[in-house]
Protein backbone atom coordinates (compact mmCIF):
# COMPACT_ATOMS: atom_id res chain seq x y z
CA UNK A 1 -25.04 34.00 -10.99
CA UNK A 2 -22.04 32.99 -13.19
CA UNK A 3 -19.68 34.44 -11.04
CA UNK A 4 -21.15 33.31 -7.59
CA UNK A 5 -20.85 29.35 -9.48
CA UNK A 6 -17.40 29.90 -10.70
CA UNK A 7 -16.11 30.76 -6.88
CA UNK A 8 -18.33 28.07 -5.65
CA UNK A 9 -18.67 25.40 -7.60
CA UNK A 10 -20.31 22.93 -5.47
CA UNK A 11 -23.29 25.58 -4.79
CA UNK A 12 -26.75 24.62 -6.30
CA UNK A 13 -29.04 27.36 -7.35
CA UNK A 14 -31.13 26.99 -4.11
CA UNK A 15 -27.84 28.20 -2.29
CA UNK A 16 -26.71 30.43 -5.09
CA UNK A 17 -30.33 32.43 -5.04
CA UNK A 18 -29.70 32.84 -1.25
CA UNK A 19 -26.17 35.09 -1.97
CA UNK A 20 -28.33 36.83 -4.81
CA UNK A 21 -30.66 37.54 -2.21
CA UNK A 22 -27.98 39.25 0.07
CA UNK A 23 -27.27 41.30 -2.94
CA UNK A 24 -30.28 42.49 -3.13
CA UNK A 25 -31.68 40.45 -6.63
CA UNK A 26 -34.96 38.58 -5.77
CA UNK A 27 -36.32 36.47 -8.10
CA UNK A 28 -39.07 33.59 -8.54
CA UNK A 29 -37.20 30.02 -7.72
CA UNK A 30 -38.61 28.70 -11.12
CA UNK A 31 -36.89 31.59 -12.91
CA UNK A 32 -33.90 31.06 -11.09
CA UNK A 33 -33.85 27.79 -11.82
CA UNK A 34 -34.32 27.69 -15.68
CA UNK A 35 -31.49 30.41 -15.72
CA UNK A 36 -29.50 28.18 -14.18
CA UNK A 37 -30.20 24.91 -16.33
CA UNK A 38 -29.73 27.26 -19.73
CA UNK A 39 -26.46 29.00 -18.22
CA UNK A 40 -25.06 24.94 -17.90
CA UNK A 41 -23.98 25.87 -13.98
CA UNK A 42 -25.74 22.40 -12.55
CA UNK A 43 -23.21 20.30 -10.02
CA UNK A 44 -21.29 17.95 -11.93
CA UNK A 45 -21.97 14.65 -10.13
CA UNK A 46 -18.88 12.99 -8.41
CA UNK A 47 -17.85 9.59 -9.78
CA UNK A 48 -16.06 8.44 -6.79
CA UNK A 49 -13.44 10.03 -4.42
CA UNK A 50 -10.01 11.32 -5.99
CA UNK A 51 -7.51 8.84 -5.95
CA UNK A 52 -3.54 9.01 -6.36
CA UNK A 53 -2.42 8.32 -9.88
CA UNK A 54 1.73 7.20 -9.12
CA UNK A 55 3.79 6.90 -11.70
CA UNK A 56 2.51 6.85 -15.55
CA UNK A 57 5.46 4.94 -16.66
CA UNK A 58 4.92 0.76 -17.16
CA UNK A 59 5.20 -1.30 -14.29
CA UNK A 60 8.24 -2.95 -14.55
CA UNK A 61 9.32 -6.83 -15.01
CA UNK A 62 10.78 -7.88 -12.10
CA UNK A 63 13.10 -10.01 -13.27
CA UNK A 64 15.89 -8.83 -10.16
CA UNK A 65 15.59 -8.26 -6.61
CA UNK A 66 14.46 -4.62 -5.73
CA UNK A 67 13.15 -4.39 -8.90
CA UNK A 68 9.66 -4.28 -7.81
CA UNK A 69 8.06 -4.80 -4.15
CA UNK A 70 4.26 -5.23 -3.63
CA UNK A 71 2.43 -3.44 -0.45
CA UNK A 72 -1.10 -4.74 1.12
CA UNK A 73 -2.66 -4.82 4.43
CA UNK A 74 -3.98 -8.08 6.19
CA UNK A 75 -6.03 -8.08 9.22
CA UNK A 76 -6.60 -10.45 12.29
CA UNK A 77 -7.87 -10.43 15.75
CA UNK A 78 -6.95 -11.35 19.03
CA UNK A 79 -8.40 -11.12 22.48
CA UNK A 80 -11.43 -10.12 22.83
CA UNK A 81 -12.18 -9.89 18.92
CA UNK A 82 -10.17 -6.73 18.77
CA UNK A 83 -8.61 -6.29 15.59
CA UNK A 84 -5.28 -5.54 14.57
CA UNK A 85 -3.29 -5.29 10.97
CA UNK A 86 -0.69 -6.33 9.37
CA UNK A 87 1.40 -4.29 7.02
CA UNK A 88 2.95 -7.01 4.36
CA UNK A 89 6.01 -6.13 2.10
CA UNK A 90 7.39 -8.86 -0.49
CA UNK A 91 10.27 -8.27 -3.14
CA UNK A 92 8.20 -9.62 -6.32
CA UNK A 93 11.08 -11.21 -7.84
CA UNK A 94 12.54 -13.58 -5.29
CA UNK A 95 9.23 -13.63 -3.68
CA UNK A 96 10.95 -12.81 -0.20
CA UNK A 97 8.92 -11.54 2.57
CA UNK A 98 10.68 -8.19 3.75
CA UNK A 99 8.98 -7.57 6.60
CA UNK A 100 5.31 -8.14 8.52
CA UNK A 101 4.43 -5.13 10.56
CA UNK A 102 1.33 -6.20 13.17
CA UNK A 103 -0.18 -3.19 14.76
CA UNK A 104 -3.46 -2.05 16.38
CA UNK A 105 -3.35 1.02 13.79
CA UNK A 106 -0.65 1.38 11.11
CA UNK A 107 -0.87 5.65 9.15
CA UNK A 108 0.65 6.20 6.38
CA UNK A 109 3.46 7.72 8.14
CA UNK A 110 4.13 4.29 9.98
CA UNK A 111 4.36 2.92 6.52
CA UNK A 112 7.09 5.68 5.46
CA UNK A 113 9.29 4.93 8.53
CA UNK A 114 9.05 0.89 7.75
CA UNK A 115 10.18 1.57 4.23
CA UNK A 116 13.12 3.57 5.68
CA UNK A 117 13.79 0.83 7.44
CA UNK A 118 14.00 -1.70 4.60
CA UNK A 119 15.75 0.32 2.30
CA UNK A 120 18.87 0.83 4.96
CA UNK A 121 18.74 -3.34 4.99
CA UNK A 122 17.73 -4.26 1.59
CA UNK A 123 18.26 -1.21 -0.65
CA UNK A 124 15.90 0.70 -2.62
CA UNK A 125 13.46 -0.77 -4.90
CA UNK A 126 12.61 0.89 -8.40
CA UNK A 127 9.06 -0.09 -8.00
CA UNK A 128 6.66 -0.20 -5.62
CA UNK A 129 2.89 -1.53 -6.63
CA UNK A 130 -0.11 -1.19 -4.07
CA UNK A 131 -4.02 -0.82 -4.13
CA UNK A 132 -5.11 2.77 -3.54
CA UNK A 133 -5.98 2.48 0.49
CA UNK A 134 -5.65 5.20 2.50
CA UNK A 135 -2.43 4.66 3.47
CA UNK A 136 -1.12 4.24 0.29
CA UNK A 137 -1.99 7.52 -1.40
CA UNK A 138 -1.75 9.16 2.48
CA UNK A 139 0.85 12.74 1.69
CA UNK A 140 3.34 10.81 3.70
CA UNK A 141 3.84 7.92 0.98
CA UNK A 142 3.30 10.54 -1.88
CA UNK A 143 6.36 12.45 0.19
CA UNK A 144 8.54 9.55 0.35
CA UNK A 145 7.98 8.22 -3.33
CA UNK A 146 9.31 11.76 -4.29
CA UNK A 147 12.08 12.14 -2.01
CA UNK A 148 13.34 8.71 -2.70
CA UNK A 149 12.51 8.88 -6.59
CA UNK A 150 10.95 5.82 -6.58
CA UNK A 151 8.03 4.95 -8.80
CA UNK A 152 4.55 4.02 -7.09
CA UNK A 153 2.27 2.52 -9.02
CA UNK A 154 -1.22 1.96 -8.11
CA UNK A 155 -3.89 -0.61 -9.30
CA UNK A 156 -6.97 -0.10 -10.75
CA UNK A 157 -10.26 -0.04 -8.11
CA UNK A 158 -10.95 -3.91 -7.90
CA UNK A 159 -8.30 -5.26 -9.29
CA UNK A 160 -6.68 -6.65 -7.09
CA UNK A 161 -5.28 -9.65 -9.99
CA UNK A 162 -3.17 -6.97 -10.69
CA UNK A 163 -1.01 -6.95 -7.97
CA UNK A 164 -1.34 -10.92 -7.91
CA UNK A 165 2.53 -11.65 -6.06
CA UNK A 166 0.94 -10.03 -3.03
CA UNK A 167 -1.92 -11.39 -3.38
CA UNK A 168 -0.89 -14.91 -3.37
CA UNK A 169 1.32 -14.23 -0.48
CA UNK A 170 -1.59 -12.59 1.56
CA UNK A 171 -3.21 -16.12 0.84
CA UNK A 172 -0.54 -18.05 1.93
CA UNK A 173 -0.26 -16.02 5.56
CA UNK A 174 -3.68 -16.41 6.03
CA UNK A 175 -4.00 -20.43 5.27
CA UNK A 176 -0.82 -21.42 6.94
CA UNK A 177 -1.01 -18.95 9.92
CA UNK A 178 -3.93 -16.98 10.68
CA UNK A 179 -6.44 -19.19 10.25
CA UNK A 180 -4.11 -22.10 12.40
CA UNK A 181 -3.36 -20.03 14.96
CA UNK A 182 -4.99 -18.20 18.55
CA UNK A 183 -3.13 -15.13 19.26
CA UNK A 184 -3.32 -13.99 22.54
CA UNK A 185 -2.01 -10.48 22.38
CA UNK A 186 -0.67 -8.37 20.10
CA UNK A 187 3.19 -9.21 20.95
CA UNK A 188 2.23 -12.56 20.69
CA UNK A 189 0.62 -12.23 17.61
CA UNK A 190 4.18 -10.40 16.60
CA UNK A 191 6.23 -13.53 18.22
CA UNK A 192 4.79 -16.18 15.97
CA UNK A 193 4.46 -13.98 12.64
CA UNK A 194 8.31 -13.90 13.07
CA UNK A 195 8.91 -17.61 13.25
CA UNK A 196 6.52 -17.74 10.37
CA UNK A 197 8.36 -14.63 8.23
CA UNK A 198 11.87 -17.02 8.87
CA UNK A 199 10.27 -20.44 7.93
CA UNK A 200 8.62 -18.79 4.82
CA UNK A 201 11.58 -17.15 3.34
CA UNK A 202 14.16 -20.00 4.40
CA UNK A 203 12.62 -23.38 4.43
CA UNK A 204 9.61 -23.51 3.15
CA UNK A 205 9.55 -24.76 -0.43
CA UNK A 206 8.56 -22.55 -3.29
CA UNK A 207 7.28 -23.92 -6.39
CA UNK A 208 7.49 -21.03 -8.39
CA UNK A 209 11.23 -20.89 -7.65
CA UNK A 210 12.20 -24.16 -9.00
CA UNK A 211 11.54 -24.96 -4.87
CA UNK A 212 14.36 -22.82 -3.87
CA UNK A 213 13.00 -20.82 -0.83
CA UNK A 214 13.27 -17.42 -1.14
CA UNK A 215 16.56 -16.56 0.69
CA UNK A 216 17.99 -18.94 -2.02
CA UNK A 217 16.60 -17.26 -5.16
CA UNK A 218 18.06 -14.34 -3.67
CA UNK A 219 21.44 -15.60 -3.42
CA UNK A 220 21.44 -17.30 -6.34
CA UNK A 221 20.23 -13.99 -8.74
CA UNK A 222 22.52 -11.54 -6.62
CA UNK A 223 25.54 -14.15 -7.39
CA UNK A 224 24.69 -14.54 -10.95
CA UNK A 225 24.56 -10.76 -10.98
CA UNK A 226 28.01 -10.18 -9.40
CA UNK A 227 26.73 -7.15 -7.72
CA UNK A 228 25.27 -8.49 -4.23
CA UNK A 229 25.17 -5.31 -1.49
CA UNK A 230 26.86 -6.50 1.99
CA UNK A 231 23.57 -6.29 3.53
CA UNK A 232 21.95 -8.79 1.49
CA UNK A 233 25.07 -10.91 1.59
CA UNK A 234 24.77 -12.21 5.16
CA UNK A 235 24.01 -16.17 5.48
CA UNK A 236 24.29 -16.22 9.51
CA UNK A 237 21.11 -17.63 10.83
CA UNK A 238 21.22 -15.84 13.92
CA UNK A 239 21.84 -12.52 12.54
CA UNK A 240 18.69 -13.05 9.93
CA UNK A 241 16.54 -13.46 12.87
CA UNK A 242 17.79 -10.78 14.46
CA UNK A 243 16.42 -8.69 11.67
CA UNK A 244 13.19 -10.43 11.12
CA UNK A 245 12.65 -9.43 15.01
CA UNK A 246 13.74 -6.06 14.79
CA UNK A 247 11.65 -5.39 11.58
CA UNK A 248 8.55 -7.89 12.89
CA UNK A 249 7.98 -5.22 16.12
């Protein structure tokens, strides 16, 4: 019995007393189960799927851009009530939207590639925080973490206070866009969460940032820092939306 449990370990005795059988030991169900209460073999019950732990280290201050970026998902509808999501990336620090990824589905792979993406434009980040969705513990965003030796840290089970940059953002998409606007499709859902990506990070007041916008706090910490990368060093207008459309699609 102990060495039919220790192979199987998610086998009752009801289960276990049918291999017994097979081997040719028959015995009363009673019996077999007080043997099995006194040999301590019952299922251990399961407190909730197994989640991806991330780094152990302590989230870090972000107190510079690329420090830390926050991850969540949003979702909206168009047409006919079908759904679609959107994939939402901000640099904690600046509080700079990097990207907003609408799509019918989005894997965890999908995620991987749009990371790629932002770290050839933006750099790579130190930190990355999320909640512990599907697509954030997926084997494709444990790959990349590793590969990129960044640190992924995940918050607890409802907690979502703890990832509060996002969080606020999230709220701020959803009052000022989502909830003002019809989309008709899905590439015109895209169209107008571009023009609202541009007017968030480069007019629209912040208070938390003195009421810099974001593109500003940017500037201003990668100048005080001497150390700006070309990428992030661009001003032209034109070329910004460029990559807010590229990045939006």
């Amino acid at each position: 019995m102990k060495e039919i449990a220790g192979k199987r370990r998610r086998f009752g005795y009801r289960r276990i007393g049918v291999l017994l059988e097979r081997k040719g030991m028959t015995m009363n169900h009673k019996k077999l189960y007080r043997l099995y209460r006194e040999e301590g073999l019952s299922v251990k019950r399961r407190r909730g799927r197994k989640r991806a732990r991330g780094s152990r280290t302590p989230m870090p201050e972000a107190i510079r851009p690329n420090q830390r970026w926050s991850l969540d998902f949003v979702s909206d509808t168009f047409g006919a009530s079908r759904r679609f999501r959107i994939l939402t990336v901000i640099d904690d620090c600046c509080r700079e939207n990097l990207c907003l990824v609408a799509d019918t589905s989005i894997s965890g792979a999908r995620v991987a590639r749009e990371l790629d993406a932002l770290v050839r434009l933006h750099g790579k980040p130190e930190c990355i925080v999320s909640d512990n969705g599907t697509e954030f513990t997926s084997r494709a965003i444990l790959k990349w973490a590793d590969n990129n030796d960044v640190d992924w840290h995940y918050i607890d089970p409802g907690k979502p206070q703890q990832n509060a940059f996002i969080e606020s953002f999230n709220g701020s998409l959803r009052d000022e866009l989502l909830n003002e606007e019809l989309f008709d499709t899905l590439d015109d859902a895209r169209r107008k969460l571009a023009l609202w990506r541009y007017d968030y990070n480069n007019v629209r007041p912040h208070s938390s940032l003195g009421n810099q916008t974001p593109a500003q706090a940017r500037r201003t910490l990668e100048l005080s820092d001497g150390s700006a990368p070309g990428a992030l060093a661009r001003t032209e207008t034109a070329d910004y939306e460029n990559q807010t459309r590229r990045l939006s699609l």
